[in-house]
Protein backbone atom coordinates (compact mmCIF):
# COMPACT_ATOMS: atom_id res chain seq x y z
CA UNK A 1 -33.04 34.87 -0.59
CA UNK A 2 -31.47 35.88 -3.82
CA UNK A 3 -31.33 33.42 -7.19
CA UNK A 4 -29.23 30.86 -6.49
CA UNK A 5 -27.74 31.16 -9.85
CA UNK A 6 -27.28 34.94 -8.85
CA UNK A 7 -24.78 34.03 -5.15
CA UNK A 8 -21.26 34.98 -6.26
CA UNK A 9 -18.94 31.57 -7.07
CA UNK A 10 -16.20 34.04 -5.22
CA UNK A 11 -17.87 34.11 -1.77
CA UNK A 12 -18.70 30.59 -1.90
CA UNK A 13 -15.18 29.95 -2.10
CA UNK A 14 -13.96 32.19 0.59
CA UNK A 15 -16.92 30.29 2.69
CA UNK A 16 -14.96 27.28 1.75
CA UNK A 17 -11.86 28.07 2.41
CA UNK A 18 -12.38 29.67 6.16
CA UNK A 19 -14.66 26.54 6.57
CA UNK A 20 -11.95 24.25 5.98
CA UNK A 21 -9.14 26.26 8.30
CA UNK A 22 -12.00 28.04 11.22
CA UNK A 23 -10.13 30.55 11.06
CA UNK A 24 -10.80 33.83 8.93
CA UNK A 25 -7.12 35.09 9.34
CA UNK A 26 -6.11 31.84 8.28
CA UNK A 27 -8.17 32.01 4.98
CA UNK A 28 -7.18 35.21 4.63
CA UNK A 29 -3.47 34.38 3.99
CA UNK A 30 -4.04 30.99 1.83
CA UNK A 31 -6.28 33.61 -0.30
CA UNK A 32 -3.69 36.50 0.01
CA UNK A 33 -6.57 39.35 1.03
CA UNK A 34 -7.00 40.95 3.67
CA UNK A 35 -9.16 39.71 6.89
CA UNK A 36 -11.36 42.17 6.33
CA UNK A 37 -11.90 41.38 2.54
CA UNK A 38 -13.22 37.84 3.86
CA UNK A 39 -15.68 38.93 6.58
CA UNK A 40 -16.97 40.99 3.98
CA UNK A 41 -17.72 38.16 1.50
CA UNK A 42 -19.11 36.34 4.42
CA UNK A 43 -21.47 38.65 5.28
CA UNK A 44 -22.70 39.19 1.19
CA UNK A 45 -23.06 35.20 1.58
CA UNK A 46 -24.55 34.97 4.28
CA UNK A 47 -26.92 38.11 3.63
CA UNK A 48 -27.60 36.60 -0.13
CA UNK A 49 -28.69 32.73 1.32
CA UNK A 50 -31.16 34.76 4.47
CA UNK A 51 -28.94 32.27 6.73
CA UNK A 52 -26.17 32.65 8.89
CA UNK A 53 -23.36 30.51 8.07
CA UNK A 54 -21.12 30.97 11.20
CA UNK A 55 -21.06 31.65 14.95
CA UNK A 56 -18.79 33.75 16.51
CA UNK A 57 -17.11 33.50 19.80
CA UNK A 58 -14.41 35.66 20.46
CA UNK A 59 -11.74 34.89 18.85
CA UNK A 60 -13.43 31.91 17.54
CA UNK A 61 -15.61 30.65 14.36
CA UNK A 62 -18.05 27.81 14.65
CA UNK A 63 -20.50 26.64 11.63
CA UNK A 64 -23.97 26.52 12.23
CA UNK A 65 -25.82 23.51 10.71
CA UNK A 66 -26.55 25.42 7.59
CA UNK A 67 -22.80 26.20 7.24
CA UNK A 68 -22.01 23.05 7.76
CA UNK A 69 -24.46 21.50 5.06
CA UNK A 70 -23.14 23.92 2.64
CA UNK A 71 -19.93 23.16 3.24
CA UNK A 72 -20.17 19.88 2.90
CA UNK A 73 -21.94 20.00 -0.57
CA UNK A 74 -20.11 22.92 -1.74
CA UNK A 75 -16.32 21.48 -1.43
CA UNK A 76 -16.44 18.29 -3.68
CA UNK A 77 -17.78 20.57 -6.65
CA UNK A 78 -15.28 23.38 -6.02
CA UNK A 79 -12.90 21.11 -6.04
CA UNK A 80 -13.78 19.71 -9.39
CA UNK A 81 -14.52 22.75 -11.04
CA UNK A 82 -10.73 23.83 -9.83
CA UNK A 83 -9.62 20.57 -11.59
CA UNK A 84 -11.51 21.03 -14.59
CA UNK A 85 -10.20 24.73 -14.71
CA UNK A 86 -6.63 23.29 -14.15
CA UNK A 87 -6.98 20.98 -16.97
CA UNK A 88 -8.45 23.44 -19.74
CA UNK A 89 -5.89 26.18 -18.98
CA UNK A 90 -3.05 23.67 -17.86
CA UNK A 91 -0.26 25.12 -20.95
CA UNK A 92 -0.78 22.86 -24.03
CA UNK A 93 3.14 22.51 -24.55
CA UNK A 94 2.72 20.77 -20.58
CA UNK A 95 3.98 17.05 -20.22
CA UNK A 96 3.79 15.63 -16.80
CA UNK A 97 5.55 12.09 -17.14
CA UNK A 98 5.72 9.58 -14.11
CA UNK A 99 8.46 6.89 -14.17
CA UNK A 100 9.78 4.05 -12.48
CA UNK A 101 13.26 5.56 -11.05
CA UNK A 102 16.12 3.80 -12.65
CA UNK A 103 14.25 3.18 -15.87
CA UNK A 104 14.01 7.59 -15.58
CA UNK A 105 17.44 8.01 -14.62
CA UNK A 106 19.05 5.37 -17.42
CA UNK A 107 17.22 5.38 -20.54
CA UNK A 108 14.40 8.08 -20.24
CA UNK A 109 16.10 11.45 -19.09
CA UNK A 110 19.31 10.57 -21.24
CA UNK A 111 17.18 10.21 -24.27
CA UNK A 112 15.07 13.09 -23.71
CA UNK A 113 16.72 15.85 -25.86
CA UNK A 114 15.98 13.18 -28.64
CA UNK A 115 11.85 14.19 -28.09
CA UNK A 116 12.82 17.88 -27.36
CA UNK A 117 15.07 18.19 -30.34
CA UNK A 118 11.36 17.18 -32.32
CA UNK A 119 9.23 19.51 -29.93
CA UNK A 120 11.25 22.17 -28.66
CA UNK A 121 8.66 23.94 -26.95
CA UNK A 122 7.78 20.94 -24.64
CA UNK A 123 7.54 21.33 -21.03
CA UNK A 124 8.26 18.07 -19.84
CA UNK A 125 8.25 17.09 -15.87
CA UNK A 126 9.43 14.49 -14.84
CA UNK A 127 8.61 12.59 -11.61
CA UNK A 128 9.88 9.05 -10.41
CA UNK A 129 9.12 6.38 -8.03
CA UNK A 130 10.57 3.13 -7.20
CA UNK A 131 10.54 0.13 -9.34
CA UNK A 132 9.07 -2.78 -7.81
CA UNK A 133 6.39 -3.37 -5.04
CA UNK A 134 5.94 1.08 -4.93
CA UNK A 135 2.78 1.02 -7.73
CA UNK A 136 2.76 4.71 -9.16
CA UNK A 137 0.19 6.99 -7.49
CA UNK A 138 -0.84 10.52 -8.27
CA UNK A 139 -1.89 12.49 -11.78
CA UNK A 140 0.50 12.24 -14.81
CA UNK A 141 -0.48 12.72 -18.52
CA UNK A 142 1.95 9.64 -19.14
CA UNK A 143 3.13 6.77 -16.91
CA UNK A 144 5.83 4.23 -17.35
CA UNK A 145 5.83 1.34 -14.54
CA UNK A 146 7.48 -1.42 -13.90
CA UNK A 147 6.36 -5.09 -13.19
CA UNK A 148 7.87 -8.69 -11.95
CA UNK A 149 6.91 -10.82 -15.01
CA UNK A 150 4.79 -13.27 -12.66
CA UNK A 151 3.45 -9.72 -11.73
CA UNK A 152 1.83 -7.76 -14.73
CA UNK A 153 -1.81 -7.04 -14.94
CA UNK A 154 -3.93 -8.30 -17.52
CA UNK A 155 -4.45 -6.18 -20.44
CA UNK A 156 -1.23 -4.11 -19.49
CA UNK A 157 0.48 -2.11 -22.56
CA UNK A 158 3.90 -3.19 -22.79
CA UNK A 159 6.45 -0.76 -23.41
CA UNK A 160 9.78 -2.62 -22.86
CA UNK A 161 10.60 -6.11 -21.71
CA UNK A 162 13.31 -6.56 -18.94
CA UNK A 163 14.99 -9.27 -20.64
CA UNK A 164 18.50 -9.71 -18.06
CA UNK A 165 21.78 -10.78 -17.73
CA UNK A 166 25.09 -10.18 -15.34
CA UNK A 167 27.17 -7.27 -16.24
CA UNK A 168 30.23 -6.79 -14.53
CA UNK A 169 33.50 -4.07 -14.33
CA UNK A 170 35.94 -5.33 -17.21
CA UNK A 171 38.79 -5.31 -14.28
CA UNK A 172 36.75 -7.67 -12.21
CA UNK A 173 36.26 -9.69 -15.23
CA UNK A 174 39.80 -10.30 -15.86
CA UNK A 175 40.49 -11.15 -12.32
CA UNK A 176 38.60 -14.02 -12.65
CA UNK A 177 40.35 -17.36 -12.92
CA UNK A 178 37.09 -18.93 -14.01
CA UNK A 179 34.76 -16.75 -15.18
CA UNK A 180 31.85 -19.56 -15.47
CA UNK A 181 31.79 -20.01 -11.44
CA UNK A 182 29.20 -17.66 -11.05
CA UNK A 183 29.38 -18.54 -7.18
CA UNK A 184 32.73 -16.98 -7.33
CA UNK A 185 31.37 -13.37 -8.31
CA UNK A 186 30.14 -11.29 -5.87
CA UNK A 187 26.15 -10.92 -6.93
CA UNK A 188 25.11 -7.25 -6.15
CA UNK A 189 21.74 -7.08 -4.59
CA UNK A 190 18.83 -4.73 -5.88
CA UNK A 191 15.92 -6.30 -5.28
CA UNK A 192 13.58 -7.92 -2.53
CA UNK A 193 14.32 -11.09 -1.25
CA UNK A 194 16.89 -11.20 -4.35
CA UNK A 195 13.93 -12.76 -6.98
CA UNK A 196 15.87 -11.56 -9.65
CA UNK A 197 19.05 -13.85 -9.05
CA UNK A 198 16.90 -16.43 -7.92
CA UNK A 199 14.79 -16.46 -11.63
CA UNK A 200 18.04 -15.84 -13.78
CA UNK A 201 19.64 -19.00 -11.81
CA UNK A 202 16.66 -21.37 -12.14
CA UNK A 203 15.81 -20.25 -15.79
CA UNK A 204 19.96 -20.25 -16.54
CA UNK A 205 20.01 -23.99 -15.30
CA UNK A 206 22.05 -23.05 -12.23
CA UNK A 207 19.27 -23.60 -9.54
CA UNK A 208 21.71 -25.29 -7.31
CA UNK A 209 24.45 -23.00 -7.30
CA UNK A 210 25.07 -20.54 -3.71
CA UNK A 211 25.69 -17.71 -5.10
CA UNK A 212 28.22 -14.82 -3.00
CA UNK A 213 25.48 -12.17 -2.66
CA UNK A 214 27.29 -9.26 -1.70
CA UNK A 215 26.34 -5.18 -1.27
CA UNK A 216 22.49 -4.19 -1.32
CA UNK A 217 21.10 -1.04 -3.05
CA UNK A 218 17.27 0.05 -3.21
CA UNK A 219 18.06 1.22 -6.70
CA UNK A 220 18.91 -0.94 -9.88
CA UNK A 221 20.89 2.69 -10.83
CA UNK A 222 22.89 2.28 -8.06
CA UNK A 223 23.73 -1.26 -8.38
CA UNK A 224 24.81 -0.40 -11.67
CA UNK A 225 27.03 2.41 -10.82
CA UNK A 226 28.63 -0.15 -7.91
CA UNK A 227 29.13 -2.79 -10.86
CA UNK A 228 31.12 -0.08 -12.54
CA UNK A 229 33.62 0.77 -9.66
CA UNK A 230 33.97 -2.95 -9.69
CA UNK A 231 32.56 -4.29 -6.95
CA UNK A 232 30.49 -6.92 -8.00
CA UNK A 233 27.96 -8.39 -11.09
CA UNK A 234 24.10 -6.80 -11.75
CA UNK A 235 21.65 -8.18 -13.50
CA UNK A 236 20.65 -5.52 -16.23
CA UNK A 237 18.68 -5.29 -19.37
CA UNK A 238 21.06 -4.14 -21.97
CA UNK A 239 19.35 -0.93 -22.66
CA UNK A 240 19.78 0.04 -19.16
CA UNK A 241 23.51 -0.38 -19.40
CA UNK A 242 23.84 0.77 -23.43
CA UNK A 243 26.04 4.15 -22.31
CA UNK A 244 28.43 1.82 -19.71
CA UNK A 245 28.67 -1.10 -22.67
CA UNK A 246 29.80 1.25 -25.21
CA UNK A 247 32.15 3.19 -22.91
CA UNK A 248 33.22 0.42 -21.75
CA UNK A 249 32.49 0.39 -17.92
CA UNK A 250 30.96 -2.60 -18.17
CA UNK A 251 31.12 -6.01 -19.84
CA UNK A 252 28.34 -8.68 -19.85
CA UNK A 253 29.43 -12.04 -18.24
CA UNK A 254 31.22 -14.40 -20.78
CA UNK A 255 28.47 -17.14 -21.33
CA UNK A 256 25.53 -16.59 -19.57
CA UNK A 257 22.16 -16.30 -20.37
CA UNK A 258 19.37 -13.39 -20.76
CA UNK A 259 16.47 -13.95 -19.33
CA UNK A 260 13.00 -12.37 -18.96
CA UNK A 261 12.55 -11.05 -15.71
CA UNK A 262 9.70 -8.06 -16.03
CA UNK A 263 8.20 -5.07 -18.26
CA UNK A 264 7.79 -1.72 -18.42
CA UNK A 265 4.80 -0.80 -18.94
CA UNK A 266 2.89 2.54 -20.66
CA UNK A 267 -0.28 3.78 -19.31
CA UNK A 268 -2.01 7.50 -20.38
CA UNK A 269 -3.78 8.76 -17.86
CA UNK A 270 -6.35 11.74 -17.34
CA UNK A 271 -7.34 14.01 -20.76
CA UNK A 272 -5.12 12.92 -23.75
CA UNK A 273 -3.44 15.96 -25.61
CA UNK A 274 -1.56 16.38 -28.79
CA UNK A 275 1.50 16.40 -26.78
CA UNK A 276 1.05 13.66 -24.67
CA UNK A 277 0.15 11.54 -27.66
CA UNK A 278 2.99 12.43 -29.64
CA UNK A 279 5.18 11.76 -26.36
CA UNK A 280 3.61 7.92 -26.78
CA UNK A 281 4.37 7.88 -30.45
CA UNK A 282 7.79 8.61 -29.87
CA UNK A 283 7.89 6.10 -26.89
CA UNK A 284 6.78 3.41 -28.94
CA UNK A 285 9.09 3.96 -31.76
CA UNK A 286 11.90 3.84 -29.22
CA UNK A 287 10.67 0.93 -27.97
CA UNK A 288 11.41 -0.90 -30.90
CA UNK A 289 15.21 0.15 -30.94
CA UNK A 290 15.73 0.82 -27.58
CA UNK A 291 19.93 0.57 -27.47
């Protein structure tokens, strides 16, 4: 048996790779070489450990026990060193940004020529999930989440809080004959089990009051965009709703109340780079003017 410091990091991960699929043809086209190319890196493996690795039946692979120990040891630190490869190569001018949906889709993405305009050679992806009860999973360099306020972990870095009140279509508005009989408006529906309503109307003083829920959306984005046709009141931070305000699509409710419903929240995750850390700089500073 050769030096183990001397077996090729190459054949060990072809070994891998037709260990994982059985199948050297398989391997073969994940590793775009030829069949051939693998058997023969096999064989150098095999022929550099003094063990055999497979059994062959046919048409069919099998790994003896010593494959099978080596594979098993062998794939976890692969599969780091590919990580830590992917990470030191990954292009420095890279962003990979997670956030909740409608938080993306209303303040982030619109305001994002504001951070390119600073970095123009920024590579930013962007990926989304849903606001409430979906907790982000998977690698980013920067998430933003979103939390219930009876909700947010300890120790949590808030970004933004969700401070809410009812925005409506300024034609609905004016068909109102009473604009202060909430019960009269139809209350768009965005959220589980409607919390949202249910904490603006205990925390408004209006715990008693029915309200007329009407249409349900799995996005606060698209409630929003049905409050503009005019089909009913959302509850919205006023960032959220800054564009529709000022062009005016949308009006708040005459007299009611904002009220702190949740945060956004800013977590760095994986290796900090320049980049990512000026991406939280700039967050921050938005932060604190958000509209």
């Amino acid at each position: 048996m050769q030096d183990a410091n001397a077996i090729s990091l190459n054949a060990l991960r072809v070994f891998c790779m037709v260990a994982q699929h059985m199948s050297i043809r398989k391997a073969s086209e994940f590793l775009a070489v030829t069949p051939g190319a693998v058997s023969h890196q096999i064989k150098a493996l095999e022929q550099s450990l003094g063990v055999q690795l497979f059994v062959r039946r046919n048409n069919a692979i099998d790994l003896t026990e010593a494959g099978s120990r080596l594979f098993r040891q062998a794939l976890p630190g692969l599969q780091m060193l590919h990580t830590a490869l992917e990470d030191v190569v990954r292009d420095s001018d890279e962003l990979r940004v997670r956030a909740s949906m409608s938080f993306a889709m209303r303040w982030l993405i619109p305001k994002l020529h504001l951070f390119k305009s600073r970095h123009p050679n920024a590579n930013v992806q962007v990926e989304t999930f849903y606001d409430v009860d979906d907790p982000p999973t998977g690698t980013a360099d920067v998430t933003i989440g979103y939390y219930r306020r009876d909700k947010c972990p300890d120790g949590a870095h808030i970004l933004f809080h969700d401070v809410c009140r009812p925005y409506l279509a300024p034609g609905l508005l004016s068909k109102l004959v009473d604009p202060l009989d909430v019960a009269s408006i139809p209350a768009l529906q965005c959220t589980k089990g409607n919390w949202d309503w249910r904490l603006w109307l205990g925390e408004s003083g209006k715990s008693d009051v029915q309200l007329n829920y009407a249409e349900r959306f799995d996005l606060d984005d698209a409630g929003l965009r049905a409050a503009t046709a005019g089909m009913g009141m959302v509850l919205s931070a006023g960032f959220m709703v800054e564009d529709d305000v000022a062009e005016g699509r949308l009006v708040p409710l005459p007299h009611s109340e904002d009220i702190h419903v949740g945060f956004y929240t800013l977590q760095i995750d994986g290796r900090e780079t320049g980049l990512s850390r000026r991406f939280v700089r700039w967050l921050k500073n938005a932060a604190d003017s958000p509209c």
